[in-house]
C-alpha atoms as a PDB file:
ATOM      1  CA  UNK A   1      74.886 112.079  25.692  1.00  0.00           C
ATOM      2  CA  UNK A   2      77.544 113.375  23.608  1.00  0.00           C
ATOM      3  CA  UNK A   3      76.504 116.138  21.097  1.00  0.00           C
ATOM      4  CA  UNK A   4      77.241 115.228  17.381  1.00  0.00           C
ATOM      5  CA  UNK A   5      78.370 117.682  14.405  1.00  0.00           C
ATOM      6  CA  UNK A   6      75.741 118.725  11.852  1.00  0.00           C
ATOM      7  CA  UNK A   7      73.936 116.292  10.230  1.00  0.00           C
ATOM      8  CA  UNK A   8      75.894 116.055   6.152  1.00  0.00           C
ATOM      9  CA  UNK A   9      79.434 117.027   8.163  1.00  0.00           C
ATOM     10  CA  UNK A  10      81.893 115.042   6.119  1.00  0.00           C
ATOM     11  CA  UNK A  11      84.554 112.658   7.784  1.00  0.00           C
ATOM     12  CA  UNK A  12      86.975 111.644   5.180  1.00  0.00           C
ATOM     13  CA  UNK A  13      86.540 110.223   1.893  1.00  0.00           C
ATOM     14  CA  UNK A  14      85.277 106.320   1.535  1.00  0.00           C
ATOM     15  CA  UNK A  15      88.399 105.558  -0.566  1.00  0.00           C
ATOM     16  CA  UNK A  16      90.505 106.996   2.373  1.00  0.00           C
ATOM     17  CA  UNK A  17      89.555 103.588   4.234  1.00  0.00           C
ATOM     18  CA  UNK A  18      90.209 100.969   3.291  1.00  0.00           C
ATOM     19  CA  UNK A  19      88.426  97.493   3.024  1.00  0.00           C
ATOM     20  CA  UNK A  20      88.844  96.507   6.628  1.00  0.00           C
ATOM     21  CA  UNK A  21      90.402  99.263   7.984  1.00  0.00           C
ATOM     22  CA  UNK A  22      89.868 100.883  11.281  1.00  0.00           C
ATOM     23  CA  UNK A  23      90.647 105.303  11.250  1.00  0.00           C
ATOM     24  CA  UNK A  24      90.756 107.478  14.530  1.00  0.00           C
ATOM     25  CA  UNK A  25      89.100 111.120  13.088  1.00  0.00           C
ATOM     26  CA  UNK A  26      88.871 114.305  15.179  1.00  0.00           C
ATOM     27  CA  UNK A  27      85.535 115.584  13.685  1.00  0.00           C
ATOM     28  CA  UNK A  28      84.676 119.471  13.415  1.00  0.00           C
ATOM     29  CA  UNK A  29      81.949 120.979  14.084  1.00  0.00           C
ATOM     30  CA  UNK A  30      81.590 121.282  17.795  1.00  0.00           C
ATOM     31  CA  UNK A  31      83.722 122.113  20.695  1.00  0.00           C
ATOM     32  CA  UNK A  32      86.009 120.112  21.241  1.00  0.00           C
ATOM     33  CA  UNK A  33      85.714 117.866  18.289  1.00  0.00           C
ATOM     34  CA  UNK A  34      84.246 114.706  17.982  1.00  0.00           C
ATOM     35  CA  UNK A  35      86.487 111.734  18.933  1.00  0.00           C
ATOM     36  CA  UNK A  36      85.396 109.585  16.522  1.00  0.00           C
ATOM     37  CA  UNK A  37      86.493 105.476  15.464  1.00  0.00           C
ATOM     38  CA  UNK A  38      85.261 104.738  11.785  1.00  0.00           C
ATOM     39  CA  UNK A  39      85.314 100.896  10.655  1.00  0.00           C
ATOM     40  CA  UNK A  40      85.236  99.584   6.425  1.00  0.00           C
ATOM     41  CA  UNK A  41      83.715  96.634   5.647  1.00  0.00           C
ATOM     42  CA  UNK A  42      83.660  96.566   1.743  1.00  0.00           C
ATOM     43  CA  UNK A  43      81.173  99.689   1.234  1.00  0.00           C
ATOM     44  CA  UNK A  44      79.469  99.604   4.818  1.00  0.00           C
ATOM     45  CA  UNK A  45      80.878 101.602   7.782  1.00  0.00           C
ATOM     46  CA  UNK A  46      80.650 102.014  11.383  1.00  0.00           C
ATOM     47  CA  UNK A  47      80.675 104.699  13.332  1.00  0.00           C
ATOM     48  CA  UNK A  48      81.822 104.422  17.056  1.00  0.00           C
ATOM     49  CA  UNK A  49      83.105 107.714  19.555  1.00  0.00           C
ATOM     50  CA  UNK A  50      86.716 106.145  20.709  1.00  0.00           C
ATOM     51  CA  UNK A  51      85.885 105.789  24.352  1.00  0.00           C
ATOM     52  CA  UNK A  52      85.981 102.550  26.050  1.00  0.00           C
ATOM     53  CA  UNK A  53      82.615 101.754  27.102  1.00  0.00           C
ATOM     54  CA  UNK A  54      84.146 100.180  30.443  1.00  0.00           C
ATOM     55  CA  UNK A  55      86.630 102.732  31.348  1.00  0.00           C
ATOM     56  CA  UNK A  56      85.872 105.832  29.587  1.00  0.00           C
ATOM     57  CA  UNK A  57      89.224 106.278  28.022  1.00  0.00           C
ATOM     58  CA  UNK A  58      89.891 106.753  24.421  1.00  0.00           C
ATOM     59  CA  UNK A  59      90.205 102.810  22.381  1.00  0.00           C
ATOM     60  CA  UNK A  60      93.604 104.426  21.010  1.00  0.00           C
ATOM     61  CA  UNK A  61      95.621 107.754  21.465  1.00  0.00           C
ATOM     62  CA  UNK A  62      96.139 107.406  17.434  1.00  0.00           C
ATOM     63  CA  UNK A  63      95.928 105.034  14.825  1.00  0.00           C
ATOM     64  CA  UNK A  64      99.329 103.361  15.494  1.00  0.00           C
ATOM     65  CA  UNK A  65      97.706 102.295  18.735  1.00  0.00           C
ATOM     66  CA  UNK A  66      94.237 100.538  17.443  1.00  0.00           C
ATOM     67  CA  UNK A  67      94.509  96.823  18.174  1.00  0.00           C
ATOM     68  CA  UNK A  68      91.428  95.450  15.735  1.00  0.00           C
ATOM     69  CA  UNK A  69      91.096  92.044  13.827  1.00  0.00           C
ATOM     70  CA  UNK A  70      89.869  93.566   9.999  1.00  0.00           C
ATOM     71  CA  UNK A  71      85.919  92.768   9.970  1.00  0.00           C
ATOM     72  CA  UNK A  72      85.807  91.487  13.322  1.00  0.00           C
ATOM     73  CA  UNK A  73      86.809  93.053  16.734  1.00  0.00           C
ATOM     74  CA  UNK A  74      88.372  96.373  17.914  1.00  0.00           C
ATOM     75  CA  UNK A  75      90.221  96.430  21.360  1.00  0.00           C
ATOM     76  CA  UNK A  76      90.937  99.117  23.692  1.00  0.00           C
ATOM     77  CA  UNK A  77      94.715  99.467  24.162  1.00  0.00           C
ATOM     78  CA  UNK A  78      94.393  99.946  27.704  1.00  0.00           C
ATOM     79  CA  UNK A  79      92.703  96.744  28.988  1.00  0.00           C
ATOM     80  CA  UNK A  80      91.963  94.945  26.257  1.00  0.00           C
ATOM     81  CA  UNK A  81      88.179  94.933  26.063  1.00  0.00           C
ATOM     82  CA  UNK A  82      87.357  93.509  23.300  1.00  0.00           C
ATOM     83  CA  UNK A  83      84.208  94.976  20.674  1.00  0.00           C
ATOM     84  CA  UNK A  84      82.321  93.529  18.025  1.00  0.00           C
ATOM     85  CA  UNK A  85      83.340  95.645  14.434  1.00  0.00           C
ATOM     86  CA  UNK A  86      79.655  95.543  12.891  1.00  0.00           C
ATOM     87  CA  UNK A  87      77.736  96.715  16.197  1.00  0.00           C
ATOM     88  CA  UNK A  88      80.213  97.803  19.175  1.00  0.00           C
ATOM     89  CA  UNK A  89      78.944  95.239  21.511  1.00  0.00           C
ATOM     90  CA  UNK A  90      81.197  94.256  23.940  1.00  0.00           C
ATOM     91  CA  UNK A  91      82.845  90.375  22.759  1.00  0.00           C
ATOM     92  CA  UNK A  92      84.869  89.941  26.154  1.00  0.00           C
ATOM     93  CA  UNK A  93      87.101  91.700  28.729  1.00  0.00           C
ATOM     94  CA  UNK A  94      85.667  94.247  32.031  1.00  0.00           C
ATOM     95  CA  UNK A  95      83.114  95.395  29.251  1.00  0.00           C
ATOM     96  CA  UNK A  96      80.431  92.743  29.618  1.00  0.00           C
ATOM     97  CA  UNK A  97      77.082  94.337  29.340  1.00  0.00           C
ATOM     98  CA  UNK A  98      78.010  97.263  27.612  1.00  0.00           C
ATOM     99  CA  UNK A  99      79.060  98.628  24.286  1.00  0.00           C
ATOM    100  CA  UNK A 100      80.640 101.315  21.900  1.00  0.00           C
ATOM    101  CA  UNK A 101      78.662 104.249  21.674  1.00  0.00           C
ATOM    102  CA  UNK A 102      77.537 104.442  17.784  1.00  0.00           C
ATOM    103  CA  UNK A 103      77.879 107.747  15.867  1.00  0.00           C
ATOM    104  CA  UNK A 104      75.683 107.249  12.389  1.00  0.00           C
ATOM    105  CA  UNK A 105      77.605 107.625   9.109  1.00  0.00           C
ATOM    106  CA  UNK A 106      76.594 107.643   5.682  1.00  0.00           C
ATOM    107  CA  UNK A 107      78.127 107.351   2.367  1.00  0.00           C
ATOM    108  CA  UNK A 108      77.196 109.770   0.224  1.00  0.00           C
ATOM    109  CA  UNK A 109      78.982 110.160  -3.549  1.00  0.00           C
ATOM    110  CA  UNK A 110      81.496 108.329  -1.965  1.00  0.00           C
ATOM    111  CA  UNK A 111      82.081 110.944   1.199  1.00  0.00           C
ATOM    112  CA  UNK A 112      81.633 109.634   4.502  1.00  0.00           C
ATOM    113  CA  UNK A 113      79.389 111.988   6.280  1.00  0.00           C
ATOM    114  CA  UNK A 114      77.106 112.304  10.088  1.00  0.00           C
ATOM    115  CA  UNK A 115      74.055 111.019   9.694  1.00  0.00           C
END
């Protein structure tokens, strides 16, 4: 399992993301830092670590990389596996069975924070 930052450690602000938008974040708090995917859908957000559940790479190298359809999939860059946006499961491609790994977020006062 991989270890999370401190519960409250903020990610970015909510207004940094927006409606639909899909961020690659590089959270602090532990060694190395957390490789994480964050997801907007109008004030609800998803937190995923960017690993392919299939082949254990990273979804994306950086944001000009993620492949995602706003409010509905995210795709990993190197084959294409294909992820639901509200839960990670895997929608098609050498993932079937298995899903992103969920990292909880919270908004709180508009900060996007570990839960």
């Amino acid at each position: 399992m991989t270890p999370l930052p401190p519960l409250g450690t903020p990610v970015c602000l909510l207004s940094d993301l927006p409606d639909g938008g899909a961020r690659l974040f590089a959270v602090a708090g532990i060694e190395p830092p957390l490789p994480l995917l964050v997801l907007r859908s109008g004030d609800t957000v998803s937190g995923y670590l960017n690993r392919c559940a299939h082949f254990g790479v990273p979804l994306a190298g950086n944001e000009a990389q993620l492949i995602h359809t706003p409010h509905r999939e995210i795709k990993c860059n190197v084959h294409y596996a294909r992820y639901a946006w509200e839960d990670g499961r895997c929608l098609g491609g050498e993932c079937a069975g298995e899903g992103l790994t969920p990292v909880p977020l919270a908004v709180v006062d508009g900060v996007i924070r570990i839960r």
